[in-house]
C-alpha atoms as a PDB file:
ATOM      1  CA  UNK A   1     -30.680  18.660 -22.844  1.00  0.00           C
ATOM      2  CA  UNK A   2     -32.964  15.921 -22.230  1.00  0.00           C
ATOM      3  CA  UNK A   3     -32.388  11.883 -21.405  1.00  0.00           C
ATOM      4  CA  UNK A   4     -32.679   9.852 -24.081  1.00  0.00           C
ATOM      5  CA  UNK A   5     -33.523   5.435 -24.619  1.00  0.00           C
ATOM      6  CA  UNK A   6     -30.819   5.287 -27.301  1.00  0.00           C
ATOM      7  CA  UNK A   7     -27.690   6.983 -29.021  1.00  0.00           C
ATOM      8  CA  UNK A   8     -29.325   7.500 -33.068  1.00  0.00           C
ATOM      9  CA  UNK A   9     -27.487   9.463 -35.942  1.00  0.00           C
ATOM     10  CA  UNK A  10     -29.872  12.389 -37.218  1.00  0.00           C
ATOM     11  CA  UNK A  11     -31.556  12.176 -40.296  1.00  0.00           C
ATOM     12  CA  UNK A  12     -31.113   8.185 -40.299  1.00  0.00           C
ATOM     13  CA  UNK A  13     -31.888   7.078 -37.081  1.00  0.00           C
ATOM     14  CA  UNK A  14     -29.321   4.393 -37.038  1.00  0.00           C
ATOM     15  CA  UNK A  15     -28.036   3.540 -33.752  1.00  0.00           C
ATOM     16  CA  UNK A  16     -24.503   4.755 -32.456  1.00  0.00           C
ATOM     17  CA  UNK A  17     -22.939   2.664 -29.868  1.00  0.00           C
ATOM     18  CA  UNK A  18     -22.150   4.701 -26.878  1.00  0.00           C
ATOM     19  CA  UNK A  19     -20.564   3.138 -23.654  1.00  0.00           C
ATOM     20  CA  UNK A  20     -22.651   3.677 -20.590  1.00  0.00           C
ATOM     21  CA  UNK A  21     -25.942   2.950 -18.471  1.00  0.00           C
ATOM     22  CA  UNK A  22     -27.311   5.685 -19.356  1.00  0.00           C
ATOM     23  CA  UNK A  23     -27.572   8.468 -22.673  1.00  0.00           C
ATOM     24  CA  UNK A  24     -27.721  12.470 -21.990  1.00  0.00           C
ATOM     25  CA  UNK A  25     -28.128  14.280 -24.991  1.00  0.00           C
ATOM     26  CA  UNK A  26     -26.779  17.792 -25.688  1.00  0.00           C
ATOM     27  CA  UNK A  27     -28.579  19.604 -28.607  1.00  0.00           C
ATOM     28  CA  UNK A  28     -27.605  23.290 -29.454  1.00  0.00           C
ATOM     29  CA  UNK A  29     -29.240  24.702 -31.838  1.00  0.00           C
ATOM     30  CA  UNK A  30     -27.262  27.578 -34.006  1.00  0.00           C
ATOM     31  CA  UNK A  31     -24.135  26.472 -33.332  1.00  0.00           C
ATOM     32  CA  UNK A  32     -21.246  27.698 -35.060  1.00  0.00           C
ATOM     33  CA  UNK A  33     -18.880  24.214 -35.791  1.00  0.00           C
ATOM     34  CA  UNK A  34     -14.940  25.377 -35.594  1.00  0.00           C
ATOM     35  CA  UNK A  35     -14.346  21.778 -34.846  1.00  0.00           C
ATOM     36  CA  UNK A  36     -11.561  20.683 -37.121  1.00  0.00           C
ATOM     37  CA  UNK A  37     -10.398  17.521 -35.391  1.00  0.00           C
ATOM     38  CA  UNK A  38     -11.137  14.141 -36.376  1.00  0.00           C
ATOM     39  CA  UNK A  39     -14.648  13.698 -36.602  1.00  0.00           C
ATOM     40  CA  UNK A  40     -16.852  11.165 -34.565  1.00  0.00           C
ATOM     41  CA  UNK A  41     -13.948  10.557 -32.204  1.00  0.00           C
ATOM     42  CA  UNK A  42     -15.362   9.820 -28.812  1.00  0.00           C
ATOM     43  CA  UNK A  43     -13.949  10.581 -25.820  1.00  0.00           C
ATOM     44  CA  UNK A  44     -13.743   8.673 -22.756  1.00  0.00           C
ATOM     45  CA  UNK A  45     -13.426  10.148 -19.039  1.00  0.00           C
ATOM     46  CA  UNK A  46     -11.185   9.540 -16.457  1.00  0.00           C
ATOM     47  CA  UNK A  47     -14.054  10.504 -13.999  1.00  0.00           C
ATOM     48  CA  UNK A  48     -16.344   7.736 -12.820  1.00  0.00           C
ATOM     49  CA  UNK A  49     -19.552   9.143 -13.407  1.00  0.00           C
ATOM     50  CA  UNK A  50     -18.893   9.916 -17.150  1.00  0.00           C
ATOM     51  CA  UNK A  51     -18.436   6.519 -19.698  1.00  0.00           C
ATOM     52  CA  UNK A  52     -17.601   8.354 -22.476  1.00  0.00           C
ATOM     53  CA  UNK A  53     -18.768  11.472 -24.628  1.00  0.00           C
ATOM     54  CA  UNK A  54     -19.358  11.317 -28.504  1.00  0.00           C
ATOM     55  CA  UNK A  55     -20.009  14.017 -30.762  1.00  0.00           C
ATOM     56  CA  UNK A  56     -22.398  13.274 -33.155  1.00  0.00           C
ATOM     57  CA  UNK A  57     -22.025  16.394 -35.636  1.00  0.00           C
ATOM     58  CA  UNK A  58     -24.564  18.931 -36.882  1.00  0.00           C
ATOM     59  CA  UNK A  59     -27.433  18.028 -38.553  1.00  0.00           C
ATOM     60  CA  UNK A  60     -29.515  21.192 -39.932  1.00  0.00           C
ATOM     61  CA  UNK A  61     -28.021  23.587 -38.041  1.00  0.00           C
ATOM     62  CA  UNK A  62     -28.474  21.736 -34.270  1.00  0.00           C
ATOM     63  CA  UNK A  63     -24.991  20.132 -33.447  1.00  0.00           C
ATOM     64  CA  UNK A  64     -25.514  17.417 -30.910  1.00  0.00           C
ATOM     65  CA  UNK A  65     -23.009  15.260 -28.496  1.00  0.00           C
ATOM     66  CA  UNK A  66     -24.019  12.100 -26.398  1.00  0.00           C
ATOM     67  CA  UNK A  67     -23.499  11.374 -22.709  1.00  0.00           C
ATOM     68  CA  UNK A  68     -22.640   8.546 -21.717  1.00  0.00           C
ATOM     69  CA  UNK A  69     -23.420   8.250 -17.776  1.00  0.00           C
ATOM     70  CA  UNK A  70     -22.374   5.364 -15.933  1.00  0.00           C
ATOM     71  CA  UNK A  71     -25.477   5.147 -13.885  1.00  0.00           C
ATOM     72  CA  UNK A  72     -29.453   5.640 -14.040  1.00  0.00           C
ATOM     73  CA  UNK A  73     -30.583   9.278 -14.701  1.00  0.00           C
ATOM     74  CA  UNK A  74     -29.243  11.338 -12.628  1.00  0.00           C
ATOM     75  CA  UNK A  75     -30.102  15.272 -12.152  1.00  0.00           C
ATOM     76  CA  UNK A  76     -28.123  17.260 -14.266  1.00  0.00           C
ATOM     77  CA  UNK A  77     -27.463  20.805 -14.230  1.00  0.00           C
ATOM     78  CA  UNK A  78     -26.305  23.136 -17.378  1.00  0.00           C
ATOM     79  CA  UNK A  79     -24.656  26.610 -16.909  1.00  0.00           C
ATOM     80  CA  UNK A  80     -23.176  28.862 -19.952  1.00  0.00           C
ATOM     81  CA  UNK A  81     -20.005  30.642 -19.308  1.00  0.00           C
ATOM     82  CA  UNK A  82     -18.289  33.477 -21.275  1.00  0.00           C
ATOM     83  CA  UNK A  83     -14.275  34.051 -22.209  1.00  0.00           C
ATOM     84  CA  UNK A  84     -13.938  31.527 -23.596  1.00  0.00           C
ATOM     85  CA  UNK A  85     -17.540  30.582 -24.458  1.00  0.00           C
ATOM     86  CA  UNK A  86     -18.297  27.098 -23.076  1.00  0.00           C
ATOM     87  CA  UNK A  87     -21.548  24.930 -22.019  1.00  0.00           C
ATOM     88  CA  UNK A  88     -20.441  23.261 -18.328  1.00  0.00           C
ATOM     89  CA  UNK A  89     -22.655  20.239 -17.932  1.00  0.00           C
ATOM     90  CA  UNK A  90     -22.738  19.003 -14.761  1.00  0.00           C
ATOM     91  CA  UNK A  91     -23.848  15.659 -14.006  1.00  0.00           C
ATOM     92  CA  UNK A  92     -24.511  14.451 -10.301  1.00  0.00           C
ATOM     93  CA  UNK A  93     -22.895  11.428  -9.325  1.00  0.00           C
ATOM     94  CA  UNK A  94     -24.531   8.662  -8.325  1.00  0.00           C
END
């Protein structure tokens, strides 16, 4: 996970427009995808800190999502947890 300047598809490089002061992006690399929903769909947050989230697919074999942070970079903290697998980002507020 690392801050980024800009939201950018893979491969092309064009931009994505992603609400928010702010990008966090979350690379995983060997990901298995069971995502079956629509794709591309962002998702906005009820909670302040968070503009919106946007799943930007898998690109050879690193699936990727964007954070949209309502703020300047903030610290961030990542933790792994097990049954059900998950990734818990957790972004300070500002």
């Amino acid at each position: 996970m690392s801050w980024v300047d800009k939201a950018s598809w893979d491969g092309s490089g064009k931009p994505i427009a992603l609400n928010g002061q702010s990008v966090l992006l979350v690379s995983i690399d060997h990901a298995a995808s069971a995502f079956d929903g629509p794709r591309y769909k962002p998702v906005y947050s009820p909670e302040p800190t968070i503009a919106e989230v946007f799943p930007a697919g898998s690109f050879e074999g690193v699936h990727r999502q964007f954070i949209g942070v309502n703020s300047g970079r903030v610290g961030f903290n990542v933790t792994s947890l097990t049954n059900p697998t998950r990734l818990v980002v957790d972004i300070a507020a500002s």
